[in-house]
C-alpha atoms as a PDB file:
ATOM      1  CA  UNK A   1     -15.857 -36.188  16.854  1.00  0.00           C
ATOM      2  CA  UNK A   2     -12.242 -35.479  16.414  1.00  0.00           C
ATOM      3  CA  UNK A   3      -9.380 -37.588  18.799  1.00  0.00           C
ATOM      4  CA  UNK A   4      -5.854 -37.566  18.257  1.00  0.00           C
ATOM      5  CA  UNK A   5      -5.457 -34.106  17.295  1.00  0.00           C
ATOM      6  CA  UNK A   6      -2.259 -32.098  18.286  1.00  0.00           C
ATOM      7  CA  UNK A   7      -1.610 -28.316  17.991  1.00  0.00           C
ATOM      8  CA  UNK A   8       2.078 -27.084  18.162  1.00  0.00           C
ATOM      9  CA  UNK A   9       2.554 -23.726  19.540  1.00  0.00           C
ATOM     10  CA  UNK A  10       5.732 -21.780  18.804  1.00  0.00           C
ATOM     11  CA  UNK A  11       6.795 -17.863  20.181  1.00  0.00           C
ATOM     12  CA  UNK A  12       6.421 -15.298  17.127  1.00  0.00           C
ATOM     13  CA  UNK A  13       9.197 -13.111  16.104  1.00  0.00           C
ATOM     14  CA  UNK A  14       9.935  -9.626  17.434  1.00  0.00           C
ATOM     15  CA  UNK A  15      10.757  -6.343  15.353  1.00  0.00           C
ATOM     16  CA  UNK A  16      12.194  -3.333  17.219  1.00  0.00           C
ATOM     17  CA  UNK A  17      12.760  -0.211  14.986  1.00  0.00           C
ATOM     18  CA  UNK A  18      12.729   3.417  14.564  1.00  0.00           C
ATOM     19  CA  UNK A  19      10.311   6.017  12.500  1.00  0.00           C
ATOM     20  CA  UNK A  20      12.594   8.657  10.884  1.00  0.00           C
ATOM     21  CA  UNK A  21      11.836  11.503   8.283  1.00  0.00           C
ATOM     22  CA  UNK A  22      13.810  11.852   5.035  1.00  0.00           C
ATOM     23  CA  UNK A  23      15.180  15.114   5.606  1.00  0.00           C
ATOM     24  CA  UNK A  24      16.145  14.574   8.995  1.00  0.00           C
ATOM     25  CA  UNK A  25      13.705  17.223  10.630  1.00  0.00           C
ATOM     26  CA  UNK A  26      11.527  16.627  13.642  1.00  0.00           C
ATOM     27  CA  UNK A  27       8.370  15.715  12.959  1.00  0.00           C
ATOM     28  CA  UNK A  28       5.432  18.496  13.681  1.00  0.00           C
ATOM     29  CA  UNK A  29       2.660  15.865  15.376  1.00  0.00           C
ATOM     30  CA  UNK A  30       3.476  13.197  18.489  1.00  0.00           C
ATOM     31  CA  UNK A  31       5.036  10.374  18.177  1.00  0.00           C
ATOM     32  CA  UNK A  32       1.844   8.639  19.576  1.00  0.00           C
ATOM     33  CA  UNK A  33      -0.212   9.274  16.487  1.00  0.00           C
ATOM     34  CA  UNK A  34       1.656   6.487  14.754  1.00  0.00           C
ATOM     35  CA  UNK A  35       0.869   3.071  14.955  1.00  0.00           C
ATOM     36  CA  UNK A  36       3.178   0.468  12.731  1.00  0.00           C
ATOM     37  CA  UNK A  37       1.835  -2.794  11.569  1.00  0.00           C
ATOM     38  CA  UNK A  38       2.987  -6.214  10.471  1.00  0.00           C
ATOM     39  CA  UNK A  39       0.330  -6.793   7.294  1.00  0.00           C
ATOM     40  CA  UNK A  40      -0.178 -10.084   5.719  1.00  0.00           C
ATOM     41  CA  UNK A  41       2.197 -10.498   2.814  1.00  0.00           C
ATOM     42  CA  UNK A  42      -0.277 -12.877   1.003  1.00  0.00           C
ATOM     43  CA  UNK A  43      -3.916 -13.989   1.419  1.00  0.00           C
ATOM     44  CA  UNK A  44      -3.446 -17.037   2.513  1.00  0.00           C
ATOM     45  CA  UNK A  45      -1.358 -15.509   5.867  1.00  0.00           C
ATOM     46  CA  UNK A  46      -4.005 -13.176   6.810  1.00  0.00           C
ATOM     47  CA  UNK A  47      -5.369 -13.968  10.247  1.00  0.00           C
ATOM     48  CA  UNK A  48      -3.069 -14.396  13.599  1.00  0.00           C
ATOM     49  CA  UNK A  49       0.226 -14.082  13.386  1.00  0.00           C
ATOM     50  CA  UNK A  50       0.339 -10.308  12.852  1.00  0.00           C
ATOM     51  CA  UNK A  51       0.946  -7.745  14.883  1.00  0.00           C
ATOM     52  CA  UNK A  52       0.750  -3.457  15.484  1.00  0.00           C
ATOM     53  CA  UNK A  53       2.077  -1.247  17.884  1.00  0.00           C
ATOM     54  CA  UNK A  54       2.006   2.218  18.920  1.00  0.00           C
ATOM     55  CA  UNK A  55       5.196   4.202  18.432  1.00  0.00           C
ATOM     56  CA  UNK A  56       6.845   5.626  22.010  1.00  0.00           C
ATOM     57  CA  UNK A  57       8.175   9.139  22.400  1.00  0.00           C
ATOM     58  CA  UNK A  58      11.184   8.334  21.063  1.00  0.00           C
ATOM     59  CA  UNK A  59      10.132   7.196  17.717  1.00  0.00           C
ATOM     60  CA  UNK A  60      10.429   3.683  18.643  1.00  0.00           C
ATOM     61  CA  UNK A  61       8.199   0.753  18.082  1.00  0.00           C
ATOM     62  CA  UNK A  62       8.320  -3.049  18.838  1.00  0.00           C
ATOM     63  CA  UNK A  63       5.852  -6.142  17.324  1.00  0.00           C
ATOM     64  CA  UNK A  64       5.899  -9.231  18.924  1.00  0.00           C
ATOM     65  CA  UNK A  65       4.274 -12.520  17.818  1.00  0.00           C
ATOM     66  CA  UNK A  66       4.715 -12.024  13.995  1.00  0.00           C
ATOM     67  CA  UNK A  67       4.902 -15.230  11.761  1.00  0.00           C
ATOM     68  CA  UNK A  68       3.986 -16.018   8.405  1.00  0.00           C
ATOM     69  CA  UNK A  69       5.765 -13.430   5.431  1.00  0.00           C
ATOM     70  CA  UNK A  70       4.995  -9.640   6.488  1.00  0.00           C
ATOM     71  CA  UNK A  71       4.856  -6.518   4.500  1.00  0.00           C
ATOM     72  CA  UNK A  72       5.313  -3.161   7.110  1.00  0.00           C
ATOM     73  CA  UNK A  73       3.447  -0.099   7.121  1.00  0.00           C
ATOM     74  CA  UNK A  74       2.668   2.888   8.910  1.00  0.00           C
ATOM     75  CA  UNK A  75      -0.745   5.123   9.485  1.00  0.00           C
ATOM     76  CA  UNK A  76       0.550   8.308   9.247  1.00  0.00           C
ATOM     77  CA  UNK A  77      -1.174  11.600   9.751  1.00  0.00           C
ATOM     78  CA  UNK A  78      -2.577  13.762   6.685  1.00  0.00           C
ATOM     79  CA  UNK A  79       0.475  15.476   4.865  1.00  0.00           C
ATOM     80  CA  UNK A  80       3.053  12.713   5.605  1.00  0.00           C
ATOM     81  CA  UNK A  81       3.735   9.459   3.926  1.00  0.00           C
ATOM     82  CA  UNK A  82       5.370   6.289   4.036  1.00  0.00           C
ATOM     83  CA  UNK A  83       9.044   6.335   2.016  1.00  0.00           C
ATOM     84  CA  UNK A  84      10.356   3.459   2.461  1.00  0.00           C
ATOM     85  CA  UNK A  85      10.882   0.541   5.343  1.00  0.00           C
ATOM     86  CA  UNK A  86      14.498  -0.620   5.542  1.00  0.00           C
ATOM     87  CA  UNK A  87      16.517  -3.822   7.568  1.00  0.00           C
ATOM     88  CA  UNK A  88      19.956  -4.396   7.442  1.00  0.00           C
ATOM     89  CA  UNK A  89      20.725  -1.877   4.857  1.00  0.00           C
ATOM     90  CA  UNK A  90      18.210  -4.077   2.418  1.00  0.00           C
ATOM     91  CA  UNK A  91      14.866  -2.173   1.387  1.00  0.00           C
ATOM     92  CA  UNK A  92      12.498  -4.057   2.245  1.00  0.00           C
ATOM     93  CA  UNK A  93       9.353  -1.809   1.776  1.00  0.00           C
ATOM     94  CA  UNK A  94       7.631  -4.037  -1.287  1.00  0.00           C
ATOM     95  CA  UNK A  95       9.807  -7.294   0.226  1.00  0.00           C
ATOM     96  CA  UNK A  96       7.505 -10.029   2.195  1.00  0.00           C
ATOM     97  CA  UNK A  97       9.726 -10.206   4.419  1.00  0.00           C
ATOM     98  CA  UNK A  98       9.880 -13.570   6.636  1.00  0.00           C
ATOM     99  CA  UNK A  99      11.008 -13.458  10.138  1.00  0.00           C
ATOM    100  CA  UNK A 100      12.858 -16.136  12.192  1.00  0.00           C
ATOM    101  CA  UNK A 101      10.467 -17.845  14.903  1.00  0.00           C
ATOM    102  CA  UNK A 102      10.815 -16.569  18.650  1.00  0.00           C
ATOM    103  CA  UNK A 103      13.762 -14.409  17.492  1.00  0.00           C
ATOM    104  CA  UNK A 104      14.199 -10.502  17.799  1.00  0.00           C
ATOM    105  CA  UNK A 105      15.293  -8.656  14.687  1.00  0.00           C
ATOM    106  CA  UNK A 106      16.177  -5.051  15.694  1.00  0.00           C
ATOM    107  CA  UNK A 107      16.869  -2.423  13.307  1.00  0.00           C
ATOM    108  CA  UNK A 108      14.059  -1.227  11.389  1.00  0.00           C
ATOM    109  CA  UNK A 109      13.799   1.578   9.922  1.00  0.00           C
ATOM    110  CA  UNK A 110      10.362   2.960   8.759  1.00  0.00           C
ATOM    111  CA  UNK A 111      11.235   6.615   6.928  1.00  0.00           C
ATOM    112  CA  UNK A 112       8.208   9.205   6.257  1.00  0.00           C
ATOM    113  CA  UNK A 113       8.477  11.793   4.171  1.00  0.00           C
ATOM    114  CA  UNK A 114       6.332  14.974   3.435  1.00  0.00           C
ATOM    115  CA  UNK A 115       6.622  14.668  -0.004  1.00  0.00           C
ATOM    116  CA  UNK A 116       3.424  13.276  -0.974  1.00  0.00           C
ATOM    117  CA  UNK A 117       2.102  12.722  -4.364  1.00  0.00           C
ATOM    118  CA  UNK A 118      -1.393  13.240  -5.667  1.00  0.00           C
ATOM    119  CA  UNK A 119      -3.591  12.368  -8.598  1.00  0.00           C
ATOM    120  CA  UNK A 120      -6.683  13.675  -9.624  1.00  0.00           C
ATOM    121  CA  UNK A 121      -8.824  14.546 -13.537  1.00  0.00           C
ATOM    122  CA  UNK A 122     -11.857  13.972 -14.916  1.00  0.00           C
ATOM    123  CA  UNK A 123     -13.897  10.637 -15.487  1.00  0.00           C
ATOM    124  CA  UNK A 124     -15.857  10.623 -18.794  1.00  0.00           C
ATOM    125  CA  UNK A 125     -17.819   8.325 -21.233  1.00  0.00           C
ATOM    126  CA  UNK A 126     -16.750   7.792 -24.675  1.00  0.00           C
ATOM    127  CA  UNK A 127     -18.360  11.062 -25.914  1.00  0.00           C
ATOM    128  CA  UNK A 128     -16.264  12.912 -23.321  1.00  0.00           C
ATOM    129  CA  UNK A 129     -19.547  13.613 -21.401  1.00  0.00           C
ATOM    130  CA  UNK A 130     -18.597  13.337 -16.897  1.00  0.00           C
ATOM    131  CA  UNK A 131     -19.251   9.733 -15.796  1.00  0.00           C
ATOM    132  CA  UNK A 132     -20.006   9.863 -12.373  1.00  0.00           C
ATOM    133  CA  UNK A 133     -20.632   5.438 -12.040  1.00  0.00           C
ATOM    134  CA  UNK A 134     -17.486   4.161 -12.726  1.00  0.00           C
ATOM    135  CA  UNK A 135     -13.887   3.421 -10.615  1.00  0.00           C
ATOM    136  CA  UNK A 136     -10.929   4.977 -11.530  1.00  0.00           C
ATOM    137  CA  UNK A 137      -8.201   2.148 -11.202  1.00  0.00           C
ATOM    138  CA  UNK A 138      -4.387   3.022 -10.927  1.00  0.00           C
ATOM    139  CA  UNK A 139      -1.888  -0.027 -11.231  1.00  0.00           C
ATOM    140  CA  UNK A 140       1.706  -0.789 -12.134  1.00  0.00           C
ATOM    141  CA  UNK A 141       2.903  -1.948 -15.801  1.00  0.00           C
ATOM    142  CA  UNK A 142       5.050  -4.443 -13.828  1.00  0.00           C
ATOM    143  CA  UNK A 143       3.131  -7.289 -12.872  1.00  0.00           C
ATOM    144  CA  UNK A 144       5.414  -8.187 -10.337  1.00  0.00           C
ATOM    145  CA  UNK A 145       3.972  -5.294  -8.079  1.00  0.00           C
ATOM    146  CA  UNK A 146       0.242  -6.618  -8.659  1.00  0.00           C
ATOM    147  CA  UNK A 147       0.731  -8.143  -5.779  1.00  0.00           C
ATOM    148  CA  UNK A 148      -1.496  -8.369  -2.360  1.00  0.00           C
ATOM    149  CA  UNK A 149      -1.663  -5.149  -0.468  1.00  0.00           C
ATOM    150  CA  UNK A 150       0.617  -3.725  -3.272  1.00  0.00           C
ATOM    151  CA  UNK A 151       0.962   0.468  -2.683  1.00  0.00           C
ATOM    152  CA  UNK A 152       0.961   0.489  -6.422  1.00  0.00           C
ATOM    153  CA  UNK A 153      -2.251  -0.316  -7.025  1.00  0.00           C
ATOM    154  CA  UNK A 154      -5.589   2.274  -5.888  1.00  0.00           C
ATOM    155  CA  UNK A 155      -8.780   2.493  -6.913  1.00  0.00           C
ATOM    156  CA  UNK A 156     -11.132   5.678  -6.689  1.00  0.00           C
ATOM    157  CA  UNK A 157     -14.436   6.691  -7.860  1.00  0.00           C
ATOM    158  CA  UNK A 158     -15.929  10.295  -9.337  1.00  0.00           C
ATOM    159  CA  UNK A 159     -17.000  12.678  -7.581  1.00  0.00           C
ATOM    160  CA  UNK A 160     -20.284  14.440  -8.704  1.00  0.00           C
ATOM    161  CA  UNK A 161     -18.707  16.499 -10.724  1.00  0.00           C
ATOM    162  CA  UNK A 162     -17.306  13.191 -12.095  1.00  0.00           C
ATOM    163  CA  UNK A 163     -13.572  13.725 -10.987  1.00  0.00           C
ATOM    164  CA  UNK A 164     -11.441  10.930  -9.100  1.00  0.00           C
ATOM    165  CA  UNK A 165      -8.318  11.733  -6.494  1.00  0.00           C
ATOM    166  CA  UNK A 166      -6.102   9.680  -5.357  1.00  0.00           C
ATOM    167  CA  UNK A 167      -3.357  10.522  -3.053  1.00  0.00           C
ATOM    168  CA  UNK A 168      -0.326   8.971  -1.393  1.00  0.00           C
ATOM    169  CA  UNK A 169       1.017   6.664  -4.361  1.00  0.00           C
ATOM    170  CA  UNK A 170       4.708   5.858  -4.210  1.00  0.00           C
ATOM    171  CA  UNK A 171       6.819   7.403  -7.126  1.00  0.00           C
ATOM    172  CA  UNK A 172       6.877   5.657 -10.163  1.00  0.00           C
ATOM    173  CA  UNK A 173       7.194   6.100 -13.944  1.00  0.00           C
ATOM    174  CA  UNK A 174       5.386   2.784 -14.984  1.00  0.00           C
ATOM    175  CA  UNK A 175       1.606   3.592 -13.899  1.00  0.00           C
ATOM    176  CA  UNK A 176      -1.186   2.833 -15.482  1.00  0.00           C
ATOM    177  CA  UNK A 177      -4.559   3.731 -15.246  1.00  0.00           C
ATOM    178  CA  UNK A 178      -8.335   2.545 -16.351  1.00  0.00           C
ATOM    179  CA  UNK A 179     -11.761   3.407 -15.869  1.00  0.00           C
ATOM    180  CA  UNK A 180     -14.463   0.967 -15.505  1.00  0.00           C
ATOM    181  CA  UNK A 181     -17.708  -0.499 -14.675  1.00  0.00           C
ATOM    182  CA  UNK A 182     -19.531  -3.120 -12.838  1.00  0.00           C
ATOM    183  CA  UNK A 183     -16.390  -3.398 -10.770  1.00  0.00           C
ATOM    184  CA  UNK A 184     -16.841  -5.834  -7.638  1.00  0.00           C
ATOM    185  CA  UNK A 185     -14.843  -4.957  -3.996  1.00  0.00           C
ATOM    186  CA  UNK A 186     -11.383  -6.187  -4.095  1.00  0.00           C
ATOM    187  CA  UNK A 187     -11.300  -6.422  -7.861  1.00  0.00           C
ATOM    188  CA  UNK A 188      -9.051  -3.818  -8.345  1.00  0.00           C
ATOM    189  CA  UNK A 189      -6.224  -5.929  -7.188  1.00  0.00           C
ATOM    190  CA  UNK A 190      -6.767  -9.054  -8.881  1.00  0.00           C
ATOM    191  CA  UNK A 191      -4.043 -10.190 -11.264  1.00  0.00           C
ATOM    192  CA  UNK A 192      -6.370 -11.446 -13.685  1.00  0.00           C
ATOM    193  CA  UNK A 193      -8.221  -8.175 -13.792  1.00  0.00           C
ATOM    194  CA  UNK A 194      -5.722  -6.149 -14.267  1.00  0.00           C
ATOM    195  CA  UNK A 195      -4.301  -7.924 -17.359  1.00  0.00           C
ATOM    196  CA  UNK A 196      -7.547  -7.935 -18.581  1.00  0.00           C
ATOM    197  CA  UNK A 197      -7.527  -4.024 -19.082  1.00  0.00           C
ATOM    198  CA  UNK A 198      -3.592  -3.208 -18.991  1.00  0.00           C
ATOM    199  CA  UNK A 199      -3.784  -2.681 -22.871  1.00  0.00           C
ATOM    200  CA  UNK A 200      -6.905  -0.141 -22.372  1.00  0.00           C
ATOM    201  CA  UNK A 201      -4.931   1.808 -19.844  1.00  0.00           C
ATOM    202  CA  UNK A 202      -2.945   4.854 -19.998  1.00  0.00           C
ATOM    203  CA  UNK A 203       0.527   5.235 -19.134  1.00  0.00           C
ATOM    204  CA  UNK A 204       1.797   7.847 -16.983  1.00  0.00           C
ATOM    205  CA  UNK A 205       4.403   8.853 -14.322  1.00  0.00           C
ATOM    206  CA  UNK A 206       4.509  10.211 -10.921  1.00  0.00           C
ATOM    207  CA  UNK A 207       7.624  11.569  -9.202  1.00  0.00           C
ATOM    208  CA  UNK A 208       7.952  12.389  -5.659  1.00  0.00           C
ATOM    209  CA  UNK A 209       5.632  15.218  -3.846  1.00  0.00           C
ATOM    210  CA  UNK A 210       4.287  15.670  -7.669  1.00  0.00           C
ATOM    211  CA  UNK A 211       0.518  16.518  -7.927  1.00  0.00           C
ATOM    212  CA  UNK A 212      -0.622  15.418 -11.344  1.00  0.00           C
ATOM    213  CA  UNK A 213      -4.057  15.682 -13.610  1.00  0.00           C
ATOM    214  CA  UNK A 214      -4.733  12.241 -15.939  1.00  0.00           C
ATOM    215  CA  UNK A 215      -8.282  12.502 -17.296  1.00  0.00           C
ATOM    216  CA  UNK A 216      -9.372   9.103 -18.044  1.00  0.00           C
ATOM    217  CA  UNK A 217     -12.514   7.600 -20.160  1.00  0.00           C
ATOM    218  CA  UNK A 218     -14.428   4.584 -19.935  1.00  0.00           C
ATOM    219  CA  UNK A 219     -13.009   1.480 -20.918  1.00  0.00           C
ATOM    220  CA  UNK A 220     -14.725  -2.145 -21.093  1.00  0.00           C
ATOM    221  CA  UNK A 221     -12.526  -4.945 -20.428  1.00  0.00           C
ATOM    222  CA  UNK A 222     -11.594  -7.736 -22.694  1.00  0.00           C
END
């Protein structure tokens, strides 16, 4: 038996924004498709105290009841993808971003664009024959981005034919990329995992709306 316990309640925050494209033209699918959410910022935040909402006809959305640090995203449709997510003239797209209890912050501004980048080659084995059990596992050189729910950071297996595509990343020129086995779920984003194999990777760079071919072998981690 538990006595003397006390739970203190306090109003979440509330965001009010806007979903814009980069160039400024209208966007070719409803405004309902869209649905904006509050993600946790950290592991330890996952759980109540997020939030998502549909976006109205005019491109507007509100979350209520968000606490904890918050990283903000968008489900777009197929051909369009999230830019950037900007408050108060600060980008705040790769920002956990911490919002004042029971207050509204208004101004957000979520931008899509249609220039979407993809990434595809061939998986192999160290005699350059197709490996088809393996995961493909893109990443930043800065470990500062290998963070939780980082957009850097994808992982994709073969195909039959033993090919991987990815799609989507953000722009960078500091990726890296690995192949590997025996991989467990939610590996691919684990700091210590990914130092463990950034010296087997290969650098490469990915601008915006570029499609790109890496072929990658096998590599076995330290």
């Amino acid at each position: 038996d538990v006595s003397g316990l006390t739970l203190v309640t306090a109003p979440g925050a509330i965001v009010t924004g806007m979903v814009v494209s980069d160039s400024g033209e209208p966007f070719d699918f409803p405004a309902q498709q869209l649905q904006v959410a509050a993600r946790a910022a950290t592991l330890d935040a996952q759980g109540p105290g997020g939030g998502n909402g549909r976006v109205a006809a005019n491109w507007t959305f509100e979350l209520r009841g968000l606490t904890d640090t918050r990283l903000f995203r968008v489900g777009a449709p197929q051909g369009w993808t999230l830019k950037s997510v900007g408050l108060n003239g600060q980008d705040i797209t790769d920002v956990p971003t911490e919002l004042p209890a029971g207050q509204t912050v208004s101004g957000m501004q979520i931008v899509l664009t249609k220039k979407t980048t993809t990434l595809s080659g061939a998986v192999a084995d160290a005699r350059g024959q197709p490996l088809l059990d393996a995961t493909v596992v893109v990443f930043p050189a800065n470990d500062q981005l290998w963070t939780f729910q980082s957009r850097f950071i994808r992982a994709a297996r073969p195909d039959q034919a033993g090919t991987y595509r990815l799609s989507g990343l953000p722009a960078s020129e500091d990726y890296l990329i690995v192949a590997v086995q025996g991989l467990e779920d939610g590996q691919a984003g684990d700091p210590e995992f990914l130092g463990s194999v950034k010296d087997l990777a290969t650098k490469f760079s990915l601008a915006d709306g570029e499609t790109k071919a890496v072929d990658v072998k096998l590599s076995a981690p330290k």
